[in-house]
C-alpha atoms as a PDB file:
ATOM      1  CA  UNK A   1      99.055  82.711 272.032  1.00  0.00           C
ATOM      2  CA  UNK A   2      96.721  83.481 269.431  1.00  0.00           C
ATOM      3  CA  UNK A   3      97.530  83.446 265.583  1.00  0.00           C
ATOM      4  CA  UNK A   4      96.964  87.027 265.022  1.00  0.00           C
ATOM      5  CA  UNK A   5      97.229  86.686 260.999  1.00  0.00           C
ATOM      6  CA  UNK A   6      93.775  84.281 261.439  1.00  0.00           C
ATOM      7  CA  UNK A   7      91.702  86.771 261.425  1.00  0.00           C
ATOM      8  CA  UNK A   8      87.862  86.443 261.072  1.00  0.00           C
ATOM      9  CA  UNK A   9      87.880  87.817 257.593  1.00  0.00           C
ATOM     10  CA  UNK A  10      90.222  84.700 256.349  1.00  0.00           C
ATOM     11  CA  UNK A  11      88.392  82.646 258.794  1.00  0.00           C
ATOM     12  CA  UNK A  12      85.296  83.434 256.630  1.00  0.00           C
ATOM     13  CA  UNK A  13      86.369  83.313 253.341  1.00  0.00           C
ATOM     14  CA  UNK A  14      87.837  80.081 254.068  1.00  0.00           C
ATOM     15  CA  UNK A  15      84.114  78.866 255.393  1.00  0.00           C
ATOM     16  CA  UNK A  16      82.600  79.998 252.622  1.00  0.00           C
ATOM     17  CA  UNK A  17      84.590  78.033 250.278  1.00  0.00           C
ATOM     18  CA  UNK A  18      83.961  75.072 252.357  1.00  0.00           C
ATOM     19  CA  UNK A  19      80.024  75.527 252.736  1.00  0.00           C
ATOM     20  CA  UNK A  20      79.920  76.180 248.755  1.00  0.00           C
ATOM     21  CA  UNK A  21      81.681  72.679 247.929  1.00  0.00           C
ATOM     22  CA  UNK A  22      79.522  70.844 250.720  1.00  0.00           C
ATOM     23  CA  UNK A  23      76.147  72.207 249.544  1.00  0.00           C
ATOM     24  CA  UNK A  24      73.849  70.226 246.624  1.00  0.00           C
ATOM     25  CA  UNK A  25      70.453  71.310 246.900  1.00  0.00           C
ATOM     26  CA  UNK A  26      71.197  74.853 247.153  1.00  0.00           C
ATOM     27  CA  UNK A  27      73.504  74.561 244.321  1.00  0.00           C
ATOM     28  CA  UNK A  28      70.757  73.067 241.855  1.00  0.00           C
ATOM     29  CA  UNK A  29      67.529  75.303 242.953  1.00  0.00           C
ATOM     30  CA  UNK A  30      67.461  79.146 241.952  1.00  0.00           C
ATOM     31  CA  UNK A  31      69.239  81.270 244.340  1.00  0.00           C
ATOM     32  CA  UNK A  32      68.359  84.942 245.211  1.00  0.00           C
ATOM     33  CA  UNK A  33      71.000  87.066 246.886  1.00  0.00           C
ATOM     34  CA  UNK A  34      71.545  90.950 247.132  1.00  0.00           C
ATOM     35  CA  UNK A  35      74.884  92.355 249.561  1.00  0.00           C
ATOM     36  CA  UNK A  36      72.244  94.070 251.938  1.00  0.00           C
ATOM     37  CA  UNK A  37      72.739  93.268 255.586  1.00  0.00           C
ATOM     38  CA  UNK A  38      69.020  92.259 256.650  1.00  0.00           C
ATOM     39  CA  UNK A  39      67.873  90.876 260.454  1.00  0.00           C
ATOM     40  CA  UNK A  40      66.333  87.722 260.888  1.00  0.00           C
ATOM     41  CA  UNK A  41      62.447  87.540 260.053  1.00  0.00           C
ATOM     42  CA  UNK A  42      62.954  90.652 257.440  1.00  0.00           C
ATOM     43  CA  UNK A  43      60.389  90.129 254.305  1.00  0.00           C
ATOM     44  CA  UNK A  44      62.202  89.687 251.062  1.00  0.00           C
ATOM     45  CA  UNK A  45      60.598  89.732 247.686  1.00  0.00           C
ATOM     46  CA  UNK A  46      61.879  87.092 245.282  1.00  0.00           C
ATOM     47  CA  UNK A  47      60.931  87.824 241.394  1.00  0.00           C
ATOM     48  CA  UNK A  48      60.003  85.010 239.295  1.00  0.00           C
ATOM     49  CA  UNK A  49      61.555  84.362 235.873  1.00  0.00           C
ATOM     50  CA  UNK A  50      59.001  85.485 232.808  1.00  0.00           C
ATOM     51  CA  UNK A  51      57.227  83.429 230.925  1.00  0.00           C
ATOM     52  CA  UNK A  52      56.373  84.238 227.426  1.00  0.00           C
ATOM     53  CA  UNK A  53      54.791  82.671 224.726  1.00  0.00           C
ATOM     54  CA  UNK A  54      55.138  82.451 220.787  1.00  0.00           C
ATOM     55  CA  UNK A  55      52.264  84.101 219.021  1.00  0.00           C
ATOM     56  CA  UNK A  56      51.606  83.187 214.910  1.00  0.00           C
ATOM     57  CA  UNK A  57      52.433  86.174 213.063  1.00  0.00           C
ATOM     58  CA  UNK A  58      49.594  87.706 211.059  1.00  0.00           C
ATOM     59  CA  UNK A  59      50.543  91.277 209.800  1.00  0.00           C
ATOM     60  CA  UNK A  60      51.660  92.418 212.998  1.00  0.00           C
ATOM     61  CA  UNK A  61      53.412  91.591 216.277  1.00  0.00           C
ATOM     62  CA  UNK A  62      52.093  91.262 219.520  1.00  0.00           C
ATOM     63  CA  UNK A  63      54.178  92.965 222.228  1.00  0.00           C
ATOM     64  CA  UNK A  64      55.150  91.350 225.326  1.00  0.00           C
ATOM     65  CA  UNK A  65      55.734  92.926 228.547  1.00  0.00           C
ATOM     66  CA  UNK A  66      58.744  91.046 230.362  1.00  0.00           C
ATOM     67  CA  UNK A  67      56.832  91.230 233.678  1.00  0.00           C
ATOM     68  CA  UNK A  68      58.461  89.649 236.458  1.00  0.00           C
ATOM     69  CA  UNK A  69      55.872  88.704 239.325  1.00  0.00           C
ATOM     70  CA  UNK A  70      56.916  88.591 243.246  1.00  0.00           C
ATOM     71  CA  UNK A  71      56.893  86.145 245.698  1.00  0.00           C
ATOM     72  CA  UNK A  72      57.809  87.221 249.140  1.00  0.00           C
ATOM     73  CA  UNK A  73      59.594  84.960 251.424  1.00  0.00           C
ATOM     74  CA  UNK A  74      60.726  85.765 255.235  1.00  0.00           C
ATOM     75  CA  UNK A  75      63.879  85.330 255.883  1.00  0.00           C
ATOM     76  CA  UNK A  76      63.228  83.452 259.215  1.00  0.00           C
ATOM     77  CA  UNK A  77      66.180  80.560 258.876  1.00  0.00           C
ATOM     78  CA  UNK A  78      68.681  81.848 261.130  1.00  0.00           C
ATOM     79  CA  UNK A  79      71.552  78.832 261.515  1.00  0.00           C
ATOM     80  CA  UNK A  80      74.447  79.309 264.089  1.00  0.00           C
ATOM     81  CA  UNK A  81      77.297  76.519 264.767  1.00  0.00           C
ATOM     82  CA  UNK A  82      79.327  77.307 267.705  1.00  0.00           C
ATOM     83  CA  UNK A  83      82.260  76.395 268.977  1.00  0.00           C
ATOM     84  CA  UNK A  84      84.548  76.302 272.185  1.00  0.00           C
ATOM     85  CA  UNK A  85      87.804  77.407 271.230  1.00  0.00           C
ATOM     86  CA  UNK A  86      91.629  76.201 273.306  1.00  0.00           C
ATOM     87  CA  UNK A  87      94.202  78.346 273.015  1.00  0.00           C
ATOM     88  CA  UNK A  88      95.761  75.383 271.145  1.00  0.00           C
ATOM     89  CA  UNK A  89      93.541  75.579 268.641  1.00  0.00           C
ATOM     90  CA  UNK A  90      93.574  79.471 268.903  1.00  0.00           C
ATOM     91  CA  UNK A  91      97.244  78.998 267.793  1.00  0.00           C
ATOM     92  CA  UNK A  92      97.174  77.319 264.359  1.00  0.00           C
ATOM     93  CA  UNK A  93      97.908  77.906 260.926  1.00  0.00           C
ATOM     94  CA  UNK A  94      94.822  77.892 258.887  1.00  0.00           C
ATOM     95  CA  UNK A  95      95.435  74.894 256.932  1.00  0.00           C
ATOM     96  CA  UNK A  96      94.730  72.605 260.399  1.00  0.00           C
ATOM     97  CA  UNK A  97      92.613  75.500 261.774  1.00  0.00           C
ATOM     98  CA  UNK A  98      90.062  74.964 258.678  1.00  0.00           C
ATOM     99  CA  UNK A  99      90.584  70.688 259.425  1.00  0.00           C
ATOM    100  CA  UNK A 100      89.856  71.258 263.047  1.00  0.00           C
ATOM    101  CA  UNK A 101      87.117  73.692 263.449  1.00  0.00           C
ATOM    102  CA  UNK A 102      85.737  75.236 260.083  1.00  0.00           C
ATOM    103  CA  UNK A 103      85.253  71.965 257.865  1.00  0.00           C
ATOM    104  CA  UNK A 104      83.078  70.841 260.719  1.00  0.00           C
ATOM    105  CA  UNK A 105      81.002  73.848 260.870  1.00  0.00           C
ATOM    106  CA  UNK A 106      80.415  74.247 257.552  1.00  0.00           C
ATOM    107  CA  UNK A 107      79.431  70.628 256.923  1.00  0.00           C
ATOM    108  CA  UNK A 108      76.938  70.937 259.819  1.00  0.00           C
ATOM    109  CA  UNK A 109      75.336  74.307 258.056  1.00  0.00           C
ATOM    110  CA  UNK A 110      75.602  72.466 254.737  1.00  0.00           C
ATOM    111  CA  UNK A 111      73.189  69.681 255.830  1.00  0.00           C
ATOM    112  CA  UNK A 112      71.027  71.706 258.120  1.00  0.00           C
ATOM    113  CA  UNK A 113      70.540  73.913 254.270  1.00  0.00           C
ATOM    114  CA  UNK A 114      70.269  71.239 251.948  1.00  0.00           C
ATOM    115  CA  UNK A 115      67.413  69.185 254.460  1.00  0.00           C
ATOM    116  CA  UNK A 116      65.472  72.546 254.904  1.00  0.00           C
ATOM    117  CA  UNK A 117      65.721  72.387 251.203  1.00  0.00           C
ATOM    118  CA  UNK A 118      64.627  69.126 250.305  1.00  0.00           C
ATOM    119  CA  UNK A 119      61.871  68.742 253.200  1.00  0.00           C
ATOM    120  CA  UNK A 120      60.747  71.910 251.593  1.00  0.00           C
ATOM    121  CA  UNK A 121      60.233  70.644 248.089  1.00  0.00           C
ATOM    122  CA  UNK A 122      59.008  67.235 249.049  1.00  0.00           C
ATOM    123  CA  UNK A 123      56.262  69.000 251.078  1.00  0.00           C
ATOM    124  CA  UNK A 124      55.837  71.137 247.882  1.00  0.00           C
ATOM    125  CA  UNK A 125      56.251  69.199 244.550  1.00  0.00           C
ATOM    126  CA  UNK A 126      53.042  69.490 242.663  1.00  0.00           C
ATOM    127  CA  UNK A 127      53.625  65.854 241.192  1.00  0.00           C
ATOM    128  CA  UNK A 128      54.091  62.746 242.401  1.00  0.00           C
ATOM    129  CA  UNK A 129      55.721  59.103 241.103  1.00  0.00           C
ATOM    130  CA  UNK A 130      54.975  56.031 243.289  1.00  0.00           C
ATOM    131  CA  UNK A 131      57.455  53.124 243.560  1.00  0.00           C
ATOM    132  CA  UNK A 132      56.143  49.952 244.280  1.00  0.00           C
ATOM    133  CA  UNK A 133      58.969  47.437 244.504  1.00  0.00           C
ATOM    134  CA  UNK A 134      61.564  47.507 247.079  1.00  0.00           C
ATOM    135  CA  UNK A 135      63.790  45.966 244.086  1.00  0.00           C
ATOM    136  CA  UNK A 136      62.984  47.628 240.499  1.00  0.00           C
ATOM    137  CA  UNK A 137      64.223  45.893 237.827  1.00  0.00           C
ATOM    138  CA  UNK A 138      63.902  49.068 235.318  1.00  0.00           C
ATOM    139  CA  UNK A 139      64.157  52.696 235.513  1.00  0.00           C
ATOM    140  CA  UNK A 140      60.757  53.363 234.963  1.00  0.00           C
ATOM    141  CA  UNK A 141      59.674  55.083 238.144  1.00  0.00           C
ATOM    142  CA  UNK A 142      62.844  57.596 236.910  1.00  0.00           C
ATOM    143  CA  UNK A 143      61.380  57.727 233.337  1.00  0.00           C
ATOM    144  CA  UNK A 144      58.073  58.500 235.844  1.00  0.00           C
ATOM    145  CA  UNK A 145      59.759  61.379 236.903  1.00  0.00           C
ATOM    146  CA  UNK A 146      60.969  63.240 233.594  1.00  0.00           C
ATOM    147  CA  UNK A 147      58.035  62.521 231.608  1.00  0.00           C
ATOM    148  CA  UNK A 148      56.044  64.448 234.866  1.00  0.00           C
ATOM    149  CA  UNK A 149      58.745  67.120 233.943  1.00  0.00           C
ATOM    150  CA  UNK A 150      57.467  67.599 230.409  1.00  0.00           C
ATOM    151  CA  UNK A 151      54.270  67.175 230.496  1.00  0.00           C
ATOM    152  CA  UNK A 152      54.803  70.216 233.188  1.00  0.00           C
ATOM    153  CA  UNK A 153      56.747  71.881 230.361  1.00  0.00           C
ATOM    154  CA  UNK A 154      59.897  72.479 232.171  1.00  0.00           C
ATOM    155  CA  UNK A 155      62.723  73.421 230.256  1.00  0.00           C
ATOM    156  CA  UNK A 156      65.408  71.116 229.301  1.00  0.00           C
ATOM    157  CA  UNK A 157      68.059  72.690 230.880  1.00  0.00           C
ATOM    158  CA  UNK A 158      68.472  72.558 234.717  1.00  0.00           C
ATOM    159  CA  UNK A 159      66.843  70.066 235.233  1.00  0.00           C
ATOM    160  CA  UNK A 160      68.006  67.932 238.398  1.00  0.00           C
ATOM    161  CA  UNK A 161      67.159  64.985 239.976  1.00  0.00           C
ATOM    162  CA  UNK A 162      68.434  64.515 243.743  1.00  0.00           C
ATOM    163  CA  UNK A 163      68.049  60.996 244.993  1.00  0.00           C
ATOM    164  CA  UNK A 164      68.178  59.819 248.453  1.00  0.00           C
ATOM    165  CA  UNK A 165      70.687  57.022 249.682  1.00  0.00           C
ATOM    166  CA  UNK A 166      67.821  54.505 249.666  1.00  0.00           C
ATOM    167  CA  UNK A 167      67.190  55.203 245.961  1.00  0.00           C
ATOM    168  CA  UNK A 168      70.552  55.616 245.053  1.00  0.00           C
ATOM    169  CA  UNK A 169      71.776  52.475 245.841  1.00  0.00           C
ATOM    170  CA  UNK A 170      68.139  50.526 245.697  1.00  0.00           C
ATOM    171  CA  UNK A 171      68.206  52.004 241.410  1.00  0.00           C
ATOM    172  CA  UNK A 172      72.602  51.605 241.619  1.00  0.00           C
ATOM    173  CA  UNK A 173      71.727  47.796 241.069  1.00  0.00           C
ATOM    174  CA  UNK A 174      70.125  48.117 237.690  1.00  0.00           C
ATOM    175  CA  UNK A 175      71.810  47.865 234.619  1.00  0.00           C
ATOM    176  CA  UNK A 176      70.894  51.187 233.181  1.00  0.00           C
ATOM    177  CA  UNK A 177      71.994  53.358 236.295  1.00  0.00           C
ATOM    178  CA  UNK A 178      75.237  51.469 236.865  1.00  0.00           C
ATOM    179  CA  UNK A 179      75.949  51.722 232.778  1.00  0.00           C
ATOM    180  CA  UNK A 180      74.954  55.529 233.767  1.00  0.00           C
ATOM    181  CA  UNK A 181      77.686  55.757 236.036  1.00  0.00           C
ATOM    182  CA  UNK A 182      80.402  54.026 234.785  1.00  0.00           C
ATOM    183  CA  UNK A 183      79.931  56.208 231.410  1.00  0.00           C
ATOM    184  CA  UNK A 184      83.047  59.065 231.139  1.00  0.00           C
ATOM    185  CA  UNK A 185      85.587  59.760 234.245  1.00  0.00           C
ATOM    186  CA  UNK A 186      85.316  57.943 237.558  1.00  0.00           C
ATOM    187  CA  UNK A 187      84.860  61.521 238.862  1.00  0.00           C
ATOM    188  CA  UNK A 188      80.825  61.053 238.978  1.00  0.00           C
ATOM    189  CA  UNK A 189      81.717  57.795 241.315  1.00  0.00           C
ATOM    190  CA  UNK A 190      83.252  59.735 244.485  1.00  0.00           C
ATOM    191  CA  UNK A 191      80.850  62.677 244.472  1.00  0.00           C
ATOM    192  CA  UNK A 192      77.083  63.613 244.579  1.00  0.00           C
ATOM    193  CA  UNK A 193      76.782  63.642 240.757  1.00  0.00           C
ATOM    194  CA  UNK A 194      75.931  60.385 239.340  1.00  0.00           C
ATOM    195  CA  UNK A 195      75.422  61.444 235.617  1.00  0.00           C
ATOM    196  CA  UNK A 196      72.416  62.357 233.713  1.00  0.00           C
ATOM    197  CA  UNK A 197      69.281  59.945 233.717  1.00  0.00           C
ATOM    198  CA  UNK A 198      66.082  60.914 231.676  1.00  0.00           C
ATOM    199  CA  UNK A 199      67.450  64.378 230.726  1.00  0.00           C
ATOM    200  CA  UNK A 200      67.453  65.103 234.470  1.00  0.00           C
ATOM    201  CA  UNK A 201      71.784  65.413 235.614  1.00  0.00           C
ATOM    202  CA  UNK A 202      71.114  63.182 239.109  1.00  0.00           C
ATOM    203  CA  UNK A 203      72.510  63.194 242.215  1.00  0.00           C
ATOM    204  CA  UNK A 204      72.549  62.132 245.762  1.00  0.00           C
ATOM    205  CA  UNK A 205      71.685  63.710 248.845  1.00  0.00           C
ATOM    206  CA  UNK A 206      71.749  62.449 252.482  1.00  0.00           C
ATOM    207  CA  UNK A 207      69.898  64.963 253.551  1.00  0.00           C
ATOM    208  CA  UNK A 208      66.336  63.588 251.577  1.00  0.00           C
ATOM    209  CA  UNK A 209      65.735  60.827 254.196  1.00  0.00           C
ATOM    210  CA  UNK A 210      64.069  61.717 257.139  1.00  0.00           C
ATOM    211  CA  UNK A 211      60.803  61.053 259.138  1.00  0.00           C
ATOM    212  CA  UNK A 212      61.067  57.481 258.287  1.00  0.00           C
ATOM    213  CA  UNK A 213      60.750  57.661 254.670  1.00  0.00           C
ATOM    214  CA  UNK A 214      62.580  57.850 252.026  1.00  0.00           C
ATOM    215  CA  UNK A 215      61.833  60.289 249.172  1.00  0.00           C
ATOM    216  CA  UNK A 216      63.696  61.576 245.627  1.00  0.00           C
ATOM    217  CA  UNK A 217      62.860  64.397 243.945  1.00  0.00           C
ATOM    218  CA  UNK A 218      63.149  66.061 240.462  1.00  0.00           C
ATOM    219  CA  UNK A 219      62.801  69.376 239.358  1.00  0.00           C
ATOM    220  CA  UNK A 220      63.872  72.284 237.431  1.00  0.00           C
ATOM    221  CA  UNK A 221      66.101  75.130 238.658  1.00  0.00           C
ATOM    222  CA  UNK A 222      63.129  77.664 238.686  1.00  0.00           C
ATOM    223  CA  UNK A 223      60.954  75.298 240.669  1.00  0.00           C
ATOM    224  CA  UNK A 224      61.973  76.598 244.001  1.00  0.00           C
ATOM    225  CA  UNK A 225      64.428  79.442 245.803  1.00  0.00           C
ATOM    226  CA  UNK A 226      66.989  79.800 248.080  1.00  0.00           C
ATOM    227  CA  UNK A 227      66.957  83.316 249.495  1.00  0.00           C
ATOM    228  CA  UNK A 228      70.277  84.420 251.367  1.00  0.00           C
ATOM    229  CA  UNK A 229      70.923  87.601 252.793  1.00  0.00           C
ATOM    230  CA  UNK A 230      74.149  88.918 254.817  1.00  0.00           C
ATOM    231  CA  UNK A 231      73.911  89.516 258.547  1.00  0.00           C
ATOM    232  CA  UNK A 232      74.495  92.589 259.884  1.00  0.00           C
ATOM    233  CA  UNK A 233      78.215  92.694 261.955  1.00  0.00           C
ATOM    234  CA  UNK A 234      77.183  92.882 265.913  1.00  0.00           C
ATOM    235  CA  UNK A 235      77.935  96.197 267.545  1.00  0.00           C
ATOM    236  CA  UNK A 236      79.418  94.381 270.672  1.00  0.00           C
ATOM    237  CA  UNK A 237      81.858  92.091 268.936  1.00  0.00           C
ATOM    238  CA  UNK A 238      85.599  93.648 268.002  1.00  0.00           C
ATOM    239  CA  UNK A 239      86.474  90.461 266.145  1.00  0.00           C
ATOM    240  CA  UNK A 240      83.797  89.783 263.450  1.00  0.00           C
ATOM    241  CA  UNK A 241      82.911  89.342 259.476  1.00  0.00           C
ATOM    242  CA  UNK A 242      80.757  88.390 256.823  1.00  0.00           C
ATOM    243  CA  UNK A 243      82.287  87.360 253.647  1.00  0.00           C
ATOM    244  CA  UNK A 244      79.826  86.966 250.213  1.00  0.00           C
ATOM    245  CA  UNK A 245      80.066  85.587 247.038  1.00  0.00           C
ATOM    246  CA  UNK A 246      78.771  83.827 244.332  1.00  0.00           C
ATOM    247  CA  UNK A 247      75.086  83.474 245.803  1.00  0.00           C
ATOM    248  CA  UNK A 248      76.230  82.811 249.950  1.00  0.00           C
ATOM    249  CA  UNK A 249      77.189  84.880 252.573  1.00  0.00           C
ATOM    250  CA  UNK A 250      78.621  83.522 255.974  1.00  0.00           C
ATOM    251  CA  UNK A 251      79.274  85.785 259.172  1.00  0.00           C
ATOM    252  CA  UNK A 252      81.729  84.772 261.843  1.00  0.00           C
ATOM    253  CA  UNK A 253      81.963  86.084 265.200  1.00  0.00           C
ATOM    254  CA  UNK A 254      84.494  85.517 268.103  1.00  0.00           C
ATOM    255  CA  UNK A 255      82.867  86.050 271.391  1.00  0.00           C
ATOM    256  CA  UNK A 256      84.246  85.639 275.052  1.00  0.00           C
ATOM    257  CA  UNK A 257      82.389  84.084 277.864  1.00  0.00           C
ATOM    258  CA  UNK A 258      83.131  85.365 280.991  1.00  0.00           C
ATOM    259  CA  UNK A 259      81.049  83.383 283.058  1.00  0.00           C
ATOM    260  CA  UNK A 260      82.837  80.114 281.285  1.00  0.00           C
ATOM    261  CA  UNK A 261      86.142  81.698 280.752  1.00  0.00           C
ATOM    262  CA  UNK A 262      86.049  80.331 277.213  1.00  0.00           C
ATOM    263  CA  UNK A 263      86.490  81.654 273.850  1.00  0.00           C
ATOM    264  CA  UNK A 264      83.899  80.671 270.760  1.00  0.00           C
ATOM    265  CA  UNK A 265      83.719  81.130 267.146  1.00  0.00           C
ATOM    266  CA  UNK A 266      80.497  81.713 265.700  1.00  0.00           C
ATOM    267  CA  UNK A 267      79.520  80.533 262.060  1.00  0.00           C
ATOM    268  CA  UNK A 268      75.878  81.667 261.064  1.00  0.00           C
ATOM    269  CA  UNK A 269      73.611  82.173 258.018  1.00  0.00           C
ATOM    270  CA  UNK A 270      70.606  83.718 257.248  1.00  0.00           C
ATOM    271  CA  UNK A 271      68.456  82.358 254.788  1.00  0.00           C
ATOM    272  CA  UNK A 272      64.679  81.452 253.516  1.00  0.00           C
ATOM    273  CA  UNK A 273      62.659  79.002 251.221  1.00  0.00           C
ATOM    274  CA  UNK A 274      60.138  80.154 248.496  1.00  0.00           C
ATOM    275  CA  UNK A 275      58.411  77.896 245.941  1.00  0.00           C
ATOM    276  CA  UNK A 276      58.460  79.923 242.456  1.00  0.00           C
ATOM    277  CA  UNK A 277      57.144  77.383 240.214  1.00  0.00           C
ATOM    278  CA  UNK A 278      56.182  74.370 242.278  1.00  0.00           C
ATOM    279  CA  UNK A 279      54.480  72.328 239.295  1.00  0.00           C
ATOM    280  CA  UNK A 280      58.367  72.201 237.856  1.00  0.00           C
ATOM    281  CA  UNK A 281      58.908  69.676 240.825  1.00  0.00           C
ATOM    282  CA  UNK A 282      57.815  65.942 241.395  1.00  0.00           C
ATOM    283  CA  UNK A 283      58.899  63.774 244.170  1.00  0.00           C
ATOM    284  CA  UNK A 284      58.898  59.510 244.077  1.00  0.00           C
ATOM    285  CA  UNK A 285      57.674  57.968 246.946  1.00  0.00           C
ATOM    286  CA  UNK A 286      57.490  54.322 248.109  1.00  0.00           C
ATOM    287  CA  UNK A 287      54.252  52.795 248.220  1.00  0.00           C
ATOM    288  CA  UNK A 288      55.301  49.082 248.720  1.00  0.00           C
ATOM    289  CA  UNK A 289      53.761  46.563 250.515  1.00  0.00           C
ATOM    290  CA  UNK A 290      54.766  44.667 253.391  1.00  0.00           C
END
């Protein structure tokens, strides 16, 4: 018999505190998000932060307008984890409900985010840092990478640099990085963080190897967007419901298939990419020879 206090609205608030703790790109890039239920490829226009400048003062002021330009970005990232449910698992309290079947979802809609993510701003970094030794000695392909960051002029807050696994553990081996780590609690050991390198606080993502290469990148908050909007609840479904909140939104959806004889949960997000300031990003690549 089905748990009738799991309903989808705890279901979902429950995987949206799970997607929030297993995201780190979208965490670290500027996020855009307004509690208007949208379809999938609706056109969304993301403002970008002003810039002003500091004028010498000669008698008089000169008056700034705070003008925020656009950038529009379709919202055409529509991500869906489904699952089969038993009427075992229909049955259970939400502690081993959220162990069994929502963890797993979430961390698969976690990854799918952060690699659009950081596929996105590898293909669009403006700057680029080559390594050339499969075993550095130094840090000075990471030095590489913040000095690119101010001579681009990007602020000295938020600014992040997200390393892949091959770079994390290739840079670990140095004596600055591991003095890095091992500097205040051993709370920066067991998660992405690793501490702040360069001015840049660094951390690790899986999710920045793929295609055979492996690739880091740094940037500043503004660099690039993540533009979430909530789905609209389906007419046809009695049991359904999107949860926001602080920047995400996550819809869930039981459905029954008939031709099966199954029950699902649906987990699904809507989301797009948008590059605001791309010269505030620079990715290190390998260039080492065989």
């Amino acid at each position: 018999m089905a748990n009738t206090f799991l309903t989808p609205q705890i279901i979902a608030q429950e995987a949206l505190a799970i997607l929030r703790n297993q995201l780190v790109m979208a965490e670290l890039v500027h996020t855009d998000y307004a509690n208007e239920f949208v379809k999938v490829g609706d056109t969304i226009t993301v403002r970008k932060p002003a810039t002003l400048v500091a004028n010498d003062f000669a008698g008089s002021i000169t008056s700034q307008d705070l003008t925020e330009t656009g950038v529009t970005v379709t919202l055409n990232k529509f991500k869906d984890v489904s699952v089969a449910l038993t009427s075992k698992q229909e049955s259970l309290e939400l502690r081993d409900f959220a162990r069994q079947v929502i963890e797993p979802a979430m961390v698969a809609l976690a990854q799918q985010i952060d690699s659009d993510l950081a596929q996105y701003a590898i293909a669009n970094a403006v700057g680029s840092v080559e390594e050339t030794s499969a075993t550095p000695q130094n840090l000075a392909s990471i030095a590489g990478l913040g000095k690119a960051l101010d001579i681009a002029k990007a602020p000295l807050q938020d600014r992040h640099l997200v390393m892949s696994p091959e770079h994390k553990y290739r840079y670990a081996l140095t004596d600055v990085l591991t003095k890095v780590n091992y500097a205040g609690s051993n709370e920066t050991l067991r998660e992405a963080m690793l501490g702040k390198v360069y001015g840049m606080q660094t951390y690790m993502d899986q999710n920045l190897s793929f295609g055979g290469n492996d690739y880091s990148v740094a940037f500043h908050k503004n660099a690039f967007a993540f533009v979430i909007r909530p789905l609209d609840l389906p007419m046809g479904a009695a049991r359904a419901a999107v949860v926001n909140g602080e920047g995400l939104s996550v819809r869930v959806v039981y459905g029954y298939d008939q031709a099966t004889k199954t029950d699902t949960i649906s987990f699904d997000v809507l989301y797009g990419i948008a590059s605001l300031r791309p010269e505030l990003a620079v990715k290190l690549v390998d260039n080492i020879a065989p």
